[in-house]
PDB file of N, CA and C in Angstrom:
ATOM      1  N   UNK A   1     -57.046 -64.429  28.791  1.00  0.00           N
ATOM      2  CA  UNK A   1     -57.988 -64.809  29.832  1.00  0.00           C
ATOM      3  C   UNK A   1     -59.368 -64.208  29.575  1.00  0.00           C
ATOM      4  N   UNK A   2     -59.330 -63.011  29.034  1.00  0.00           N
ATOM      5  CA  UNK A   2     -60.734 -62.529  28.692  1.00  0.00           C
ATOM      6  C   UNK A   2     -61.527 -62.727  27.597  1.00  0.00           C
ATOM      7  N   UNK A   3     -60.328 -63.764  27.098  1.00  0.00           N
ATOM      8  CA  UNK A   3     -61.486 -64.704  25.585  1.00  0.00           C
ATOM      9  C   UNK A   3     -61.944 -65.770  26.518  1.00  0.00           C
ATOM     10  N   UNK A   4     -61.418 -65.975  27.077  1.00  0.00           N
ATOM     11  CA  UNK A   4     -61.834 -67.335  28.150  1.00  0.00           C
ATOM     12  C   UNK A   4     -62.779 -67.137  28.567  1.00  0.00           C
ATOM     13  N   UNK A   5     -63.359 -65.693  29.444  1.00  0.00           N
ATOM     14  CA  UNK A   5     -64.066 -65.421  30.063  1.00  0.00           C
ATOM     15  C   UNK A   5     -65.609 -65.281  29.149  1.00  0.00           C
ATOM     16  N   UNK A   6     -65.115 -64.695  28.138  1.00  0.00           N
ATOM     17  CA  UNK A   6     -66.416 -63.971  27.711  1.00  0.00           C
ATOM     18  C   UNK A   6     -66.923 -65.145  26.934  1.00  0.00           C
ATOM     19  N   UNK A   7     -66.450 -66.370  26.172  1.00  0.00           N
ATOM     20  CA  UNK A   7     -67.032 -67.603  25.521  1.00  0.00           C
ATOM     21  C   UNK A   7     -67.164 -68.433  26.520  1.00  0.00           C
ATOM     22  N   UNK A   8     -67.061 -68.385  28.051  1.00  0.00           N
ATOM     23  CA  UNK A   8     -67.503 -68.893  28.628  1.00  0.00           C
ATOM     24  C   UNK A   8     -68.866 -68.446  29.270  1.00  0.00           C
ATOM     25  N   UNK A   9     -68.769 -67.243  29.373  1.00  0.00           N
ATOM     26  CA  UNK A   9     -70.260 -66.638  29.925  1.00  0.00           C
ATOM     27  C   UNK A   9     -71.458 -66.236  29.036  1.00  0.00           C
ATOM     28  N   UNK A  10     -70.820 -65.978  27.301  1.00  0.00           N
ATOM     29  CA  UNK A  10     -71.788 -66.679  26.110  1.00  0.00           C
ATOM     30  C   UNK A  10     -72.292 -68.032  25.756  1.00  0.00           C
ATOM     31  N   UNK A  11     -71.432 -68.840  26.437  1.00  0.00           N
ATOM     32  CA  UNK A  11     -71.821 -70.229  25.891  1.00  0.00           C
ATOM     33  C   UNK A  11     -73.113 -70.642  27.296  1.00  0.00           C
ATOM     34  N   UNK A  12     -72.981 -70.036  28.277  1.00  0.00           N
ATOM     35  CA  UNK A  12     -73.747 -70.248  29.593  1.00  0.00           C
ATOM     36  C   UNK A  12     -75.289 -69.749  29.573  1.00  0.00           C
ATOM     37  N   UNK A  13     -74.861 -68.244  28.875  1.00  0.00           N
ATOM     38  CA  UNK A  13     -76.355 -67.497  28.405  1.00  0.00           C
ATOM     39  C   UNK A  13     -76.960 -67.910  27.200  1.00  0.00           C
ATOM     40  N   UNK A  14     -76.146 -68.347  26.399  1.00  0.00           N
ATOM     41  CA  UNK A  14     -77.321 -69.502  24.715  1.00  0.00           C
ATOM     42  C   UNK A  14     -77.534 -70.647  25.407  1.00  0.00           C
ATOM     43  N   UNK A  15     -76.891 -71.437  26.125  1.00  0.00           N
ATOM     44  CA  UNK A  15     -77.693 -72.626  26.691  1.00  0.00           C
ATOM     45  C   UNK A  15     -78.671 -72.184  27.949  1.00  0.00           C
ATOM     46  N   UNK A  16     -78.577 -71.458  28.571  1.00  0.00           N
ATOM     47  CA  UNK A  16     -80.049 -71.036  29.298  1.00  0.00           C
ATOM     48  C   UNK A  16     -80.976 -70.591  27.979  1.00  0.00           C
ATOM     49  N   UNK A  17     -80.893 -70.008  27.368  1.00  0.00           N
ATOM     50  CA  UNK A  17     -81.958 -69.703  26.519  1.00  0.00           C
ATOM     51  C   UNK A  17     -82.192 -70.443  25.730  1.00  0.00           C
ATOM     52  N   UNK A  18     -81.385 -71.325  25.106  1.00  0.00           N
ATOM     53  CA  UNK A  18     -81.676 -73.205  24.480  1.00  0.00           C
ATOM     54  C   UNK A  18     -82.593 -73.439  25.403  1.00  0.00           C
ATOM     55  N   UNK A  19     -82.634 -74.310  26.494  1.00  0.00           N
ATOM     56  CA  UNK A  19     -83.159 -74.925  27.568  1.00  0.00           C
ATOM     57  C   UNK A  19     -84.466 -74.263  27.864  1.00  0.00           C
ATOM     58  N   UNK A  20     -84.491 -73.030  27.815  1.00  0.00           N
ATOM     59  CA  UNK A  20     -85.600 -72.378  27.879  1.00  0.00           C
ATOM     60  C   UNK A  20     -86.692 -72.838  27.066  1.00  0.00           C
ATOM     61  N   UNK A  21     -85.819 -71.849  25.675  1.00  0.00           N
ATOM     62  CA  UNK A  21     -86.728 -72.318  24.288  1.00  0.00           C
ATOM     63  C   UNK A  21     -87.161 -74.013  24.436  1.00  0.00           C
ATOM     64  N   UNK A  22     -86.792 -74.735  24.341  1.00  0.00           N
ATOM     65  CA  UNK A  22     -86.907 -76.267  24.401  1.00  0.00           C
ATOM     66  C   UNK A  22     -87.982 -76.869  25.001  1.00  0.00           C
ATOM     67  N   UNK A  23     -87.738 -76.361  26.640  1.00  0.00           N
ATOM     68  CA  UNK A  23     -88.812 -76.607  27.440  1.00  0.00           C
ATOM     69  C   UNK A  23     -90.390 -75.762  26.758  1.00  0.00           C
ATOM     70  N   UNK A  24     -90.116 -74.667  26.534  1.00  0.00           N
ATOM     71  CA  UNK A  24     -91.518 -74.100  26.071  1.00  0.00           C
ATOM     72  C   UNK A  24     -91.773 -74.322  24.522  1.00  0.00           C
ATOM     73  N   UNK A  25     -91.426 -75.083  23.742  1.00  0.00           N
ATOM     74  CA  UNK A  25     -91.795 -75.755  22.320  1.00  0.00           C
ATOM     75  C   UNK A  25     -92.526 -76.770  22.765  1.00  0.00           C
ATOM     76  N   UNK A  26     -91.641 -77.768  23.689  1.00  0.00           N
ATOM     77  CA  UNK A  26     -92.285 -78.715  24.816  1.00  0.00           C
ATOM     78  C   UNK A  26     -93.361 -78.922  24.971  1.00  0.00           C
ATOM     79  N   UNK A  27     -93.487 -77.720  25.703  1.00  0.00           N
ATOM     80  CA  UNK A  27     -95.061 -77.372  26.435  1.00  0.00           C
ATOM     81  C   UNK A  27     -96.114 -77.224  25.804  1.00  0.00           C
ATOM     82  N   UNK A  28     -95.489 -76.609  24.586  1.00  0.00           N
ATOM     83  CA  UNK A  28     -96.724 -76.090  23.807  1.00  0.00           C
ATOM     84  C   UNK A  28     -97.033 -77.059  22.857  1.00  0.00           C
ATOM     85  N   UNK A  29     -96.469 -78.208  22.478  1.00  0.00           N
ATOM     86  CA  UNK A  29     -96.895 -79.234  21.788  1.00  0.00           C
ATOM     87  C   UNK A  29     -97.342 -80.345  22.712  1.00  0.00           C
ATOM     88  N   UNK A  30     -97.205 -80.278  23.969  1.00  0.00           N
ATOM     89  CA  UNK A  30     -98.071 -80.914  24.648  1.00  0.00           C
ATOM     90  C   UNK A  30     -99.355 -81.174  25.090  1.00  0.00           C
ATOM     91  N   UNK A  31     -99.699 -79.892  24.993  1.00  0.00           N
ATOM     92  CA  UNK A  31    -100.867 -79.477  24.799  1.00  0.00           C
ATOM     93  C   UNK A  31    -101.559 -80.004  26.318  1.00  0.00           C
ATOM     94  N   UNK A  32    -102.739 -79.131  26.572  1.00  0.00           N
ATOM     95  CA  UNK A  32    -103.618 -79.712  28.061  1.00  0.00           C
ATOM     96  C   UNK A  32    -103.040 -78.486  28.985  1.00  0.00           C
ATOM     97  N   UNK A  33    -103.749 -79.272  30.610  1.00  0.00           N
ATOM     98  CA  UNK A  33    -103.207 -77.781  31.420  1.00  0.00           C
ATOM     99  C   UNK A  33    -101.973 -77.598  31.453  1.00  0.00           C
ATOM    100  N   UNK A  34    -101.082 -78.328  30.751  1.00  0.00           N
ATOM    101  CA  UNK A  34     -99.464 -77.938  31.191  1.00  0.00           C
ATOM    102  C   UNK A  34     -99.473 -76.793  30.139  1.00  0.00           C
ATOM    103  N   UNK A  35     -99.852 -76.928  28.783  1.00  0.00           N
ATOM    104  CA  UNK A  35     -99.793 -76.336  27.820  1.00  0.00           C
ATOM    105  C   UNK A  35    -100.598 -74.697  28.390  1.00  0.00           C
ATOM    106  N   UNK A  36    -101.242 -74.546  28.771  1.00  0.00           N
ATOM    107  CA  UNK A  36    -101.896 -73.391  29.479  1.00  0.00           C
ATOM    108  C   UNK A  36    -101.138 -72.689  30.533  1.00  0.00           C
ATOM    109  N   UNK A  37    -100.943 -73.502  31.252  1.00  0.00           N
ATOM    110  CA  UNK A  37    -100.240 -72.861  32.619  1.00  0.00           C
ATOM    111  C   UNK A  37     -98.484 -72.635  32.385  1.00  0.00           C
ATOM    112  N   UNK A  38     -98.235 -73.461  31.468  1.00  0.00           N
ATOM    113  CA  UNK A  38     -96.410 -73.028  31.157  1.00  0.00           C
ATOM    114  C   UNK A  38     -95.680 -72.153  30.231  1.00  0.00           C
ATOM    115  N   UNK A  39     -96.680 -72.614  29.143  1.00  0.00           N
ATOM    116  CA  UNK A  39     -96.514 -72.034  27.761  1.00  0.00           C
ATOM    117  C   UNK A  39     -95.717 -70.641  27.661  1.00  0.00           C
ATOM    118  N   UNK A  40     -97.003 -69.985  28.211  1.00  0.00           N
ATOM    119  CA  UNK A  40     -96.697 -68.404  27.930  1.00  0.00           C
ATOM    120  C   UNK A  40     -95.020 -68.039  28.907  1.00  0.00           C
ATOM    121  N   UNK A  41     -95.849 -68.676  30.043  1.00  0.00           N
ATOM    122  CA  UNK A  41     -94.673 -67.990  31.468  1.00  0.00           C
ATOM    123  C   UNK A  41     -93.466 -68.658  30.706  1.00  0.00           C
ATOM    124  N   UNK A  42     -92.707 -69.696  29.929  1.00  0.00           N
ATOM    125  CA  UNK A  42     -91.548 -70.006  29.761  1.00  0.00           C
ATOM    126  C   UNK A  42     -91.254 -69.337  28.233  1.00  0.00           C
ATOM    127  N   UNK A  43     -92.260 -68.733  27.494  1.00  0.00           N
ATOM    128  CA  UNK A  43     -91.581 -67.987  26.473  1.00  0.00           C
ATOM    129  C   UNK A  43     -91.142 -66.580  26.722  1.00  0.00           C
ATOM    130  N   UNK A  44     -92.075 -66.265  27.611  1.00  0.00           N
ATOM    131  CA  UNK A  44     -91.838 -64.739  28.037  1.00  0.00           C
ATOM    132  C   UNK A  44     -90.333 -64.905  29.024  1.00  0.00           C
ATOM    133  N   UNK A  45     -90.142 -66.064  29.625  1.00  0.00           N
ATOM    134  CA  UNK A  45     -88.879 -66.021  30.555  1.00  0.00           C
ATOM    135  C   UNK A  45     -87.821 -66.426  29.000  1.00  0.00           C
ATOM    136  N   UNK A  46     -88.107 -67.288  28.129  1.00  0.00           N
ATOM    137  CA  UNK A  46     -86.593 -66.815  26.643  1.00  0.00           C
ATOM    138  C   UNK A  46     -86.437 -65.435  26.764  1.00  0.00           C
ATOM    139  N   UNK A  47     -87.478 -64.878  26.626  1.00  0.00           N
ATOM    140  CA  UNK A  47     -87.541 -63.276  25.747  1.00  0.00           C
ATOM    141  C   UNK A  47     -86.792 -62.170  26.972  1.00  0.00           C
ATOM    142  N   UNK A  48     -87.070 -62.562  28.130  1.00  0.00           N
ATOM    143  CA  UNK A  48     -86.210 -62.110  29.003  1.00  0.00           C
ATOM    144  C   UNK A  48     -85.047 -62.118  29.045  1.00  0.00           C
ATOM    145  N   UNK A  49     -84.548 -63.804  28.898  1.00  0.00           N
ATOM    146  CA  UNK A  49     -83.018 -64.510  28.940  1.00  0.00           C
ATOM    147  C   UNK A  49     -82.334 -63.759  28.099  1.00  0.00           C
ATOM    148  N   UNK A  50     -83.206 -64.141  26.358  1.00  0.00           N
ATOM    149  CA  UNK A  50     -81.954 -63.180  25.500  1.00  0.00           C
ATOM    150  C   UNK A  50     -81.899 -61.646  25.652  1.00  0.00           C
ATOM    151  N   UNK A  51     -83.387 -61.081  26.286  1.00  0.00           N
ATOM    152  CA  UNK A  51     -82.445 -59.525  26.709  1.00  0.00           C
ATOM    153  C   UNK A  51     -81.493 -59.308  27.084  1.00  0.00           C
ATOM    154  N   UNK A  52     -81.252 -60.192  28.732  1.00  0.00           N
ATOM    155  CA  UNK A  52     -80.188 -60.159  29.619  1.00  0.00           C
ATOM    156  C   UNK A  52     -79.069 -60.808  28.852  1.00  0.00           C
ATOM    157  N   UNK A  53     -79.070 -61.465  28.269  1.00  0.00           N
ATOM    158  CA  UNK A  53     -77.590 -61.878  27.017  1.00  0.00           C
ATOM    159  C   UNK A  53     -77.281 -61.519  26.500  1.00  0.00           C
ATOM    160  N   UNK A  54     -77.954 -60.170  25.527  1.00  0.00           N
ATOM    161  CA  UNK A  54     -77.906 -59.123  24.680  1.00  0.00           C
ATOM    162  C   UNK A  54     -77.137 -58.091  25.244  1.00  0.00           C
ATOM    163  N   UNK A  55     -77.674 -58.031  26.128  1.00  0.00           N
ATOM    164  CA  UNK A  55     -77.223 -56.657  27.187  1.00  0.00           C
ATOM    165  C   UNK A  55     -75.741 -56.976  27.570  1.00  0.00           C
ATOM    166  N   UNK A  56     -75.514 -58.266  28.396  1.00  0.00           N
ATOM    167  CA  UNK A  56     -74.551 -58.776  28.967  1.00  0.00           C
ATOM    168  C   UNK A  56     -73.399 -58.950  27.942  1.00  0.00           C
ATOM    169  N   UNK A  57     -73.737 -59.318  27.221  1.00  0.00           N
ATOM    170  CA  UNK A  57     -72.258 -59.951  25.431  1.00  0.00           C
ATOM    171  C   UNK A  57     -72.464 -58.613  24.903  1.00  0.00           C
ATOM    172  N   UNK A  58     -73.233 -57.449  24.851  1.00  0.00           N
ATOM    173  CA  UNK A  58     -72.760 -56.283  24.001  1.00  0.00           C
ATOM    174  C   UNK A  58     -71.797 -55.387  24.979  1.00  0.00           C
ATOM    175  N   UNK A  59     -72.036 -55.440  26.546  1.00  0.00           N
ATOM    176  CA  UNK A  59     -71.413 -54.693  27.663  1.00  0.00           C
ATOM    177  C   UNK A  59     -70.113 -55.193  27.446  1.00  0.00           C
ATOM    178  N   UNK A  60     -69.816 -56.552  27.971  1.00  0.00           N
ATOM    179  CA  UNK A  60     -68.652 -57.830  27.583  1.00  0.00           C
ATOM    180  C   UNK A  60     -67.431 -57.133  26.498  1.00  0.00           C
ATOM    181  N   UNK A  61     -68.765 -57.214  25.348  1.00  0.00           N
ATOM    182  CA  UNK A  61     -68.109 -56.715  24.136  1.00  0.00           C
ATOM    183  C   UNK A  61     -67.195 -54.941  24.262  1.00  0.00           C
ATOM    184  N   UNK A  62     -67.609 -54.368  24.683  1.00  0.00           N
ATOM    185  CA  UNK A  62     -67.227 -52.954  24.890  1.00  0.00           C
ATOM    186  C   UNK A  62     -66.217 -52.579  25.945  1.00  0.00           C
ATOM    187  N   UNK A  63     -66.380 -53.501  26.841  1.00  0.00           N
ATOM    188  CA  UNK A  63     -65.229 -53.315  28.092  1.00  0.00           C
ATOM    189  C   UNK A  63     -63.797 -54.174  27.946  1.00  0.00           C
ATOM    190  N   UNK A  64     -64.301 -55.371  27.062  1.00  0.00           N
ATOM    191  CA  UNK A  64     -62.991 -56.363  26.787  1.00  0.00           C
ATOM    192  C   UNK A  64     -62.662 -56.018  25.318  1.00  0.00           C
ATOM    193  N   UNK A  65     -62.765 -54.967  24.567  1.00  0.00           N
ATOM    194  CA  UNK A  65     -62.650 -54.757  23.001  1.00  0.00           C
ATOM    195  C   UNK A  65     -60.984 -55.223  22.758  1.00  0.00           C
ATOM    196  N   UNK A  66     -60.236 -55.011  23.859  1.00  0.00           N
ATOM    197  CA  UNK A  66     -58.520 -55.220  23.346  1.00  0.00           C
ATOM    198  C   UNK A  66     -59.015 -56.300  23.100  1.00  0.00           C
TER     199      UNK A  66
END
């Protein structure tokens, strides 16, 4: 159950940070005020995401090691 758990709550945190990344490649090849006003705020929210995924799948990793 706790392989279940933990490739389910990895596969949840790379697709938020897919979706992230995506939208702000997006943006930034869009160029104009979207490109100004989104850009930054949705790369800095990836760089957040994969902290909190980093953090979360190495904790994961250490408490479910059996």
């Amino acid at each position: 159950m706790s392989s279940f758990l933990f490739n389910f709550i990895g596969f949840i945190l790379l697709g938020s940070v897919a979706i992230v990344l995506l939208l702000g490649i997006y943006t930034l090849f869009k160029g104009g005020d979207t490109s100004k006003k989104y850009s930054n705020k949705l790369m800095q929210l990836r760089v957040l995401l994969q902290f909190f995924a980093v953090i979360v799948l190495v904790l994961m990793a250490y408490f479910f090691k059996n």
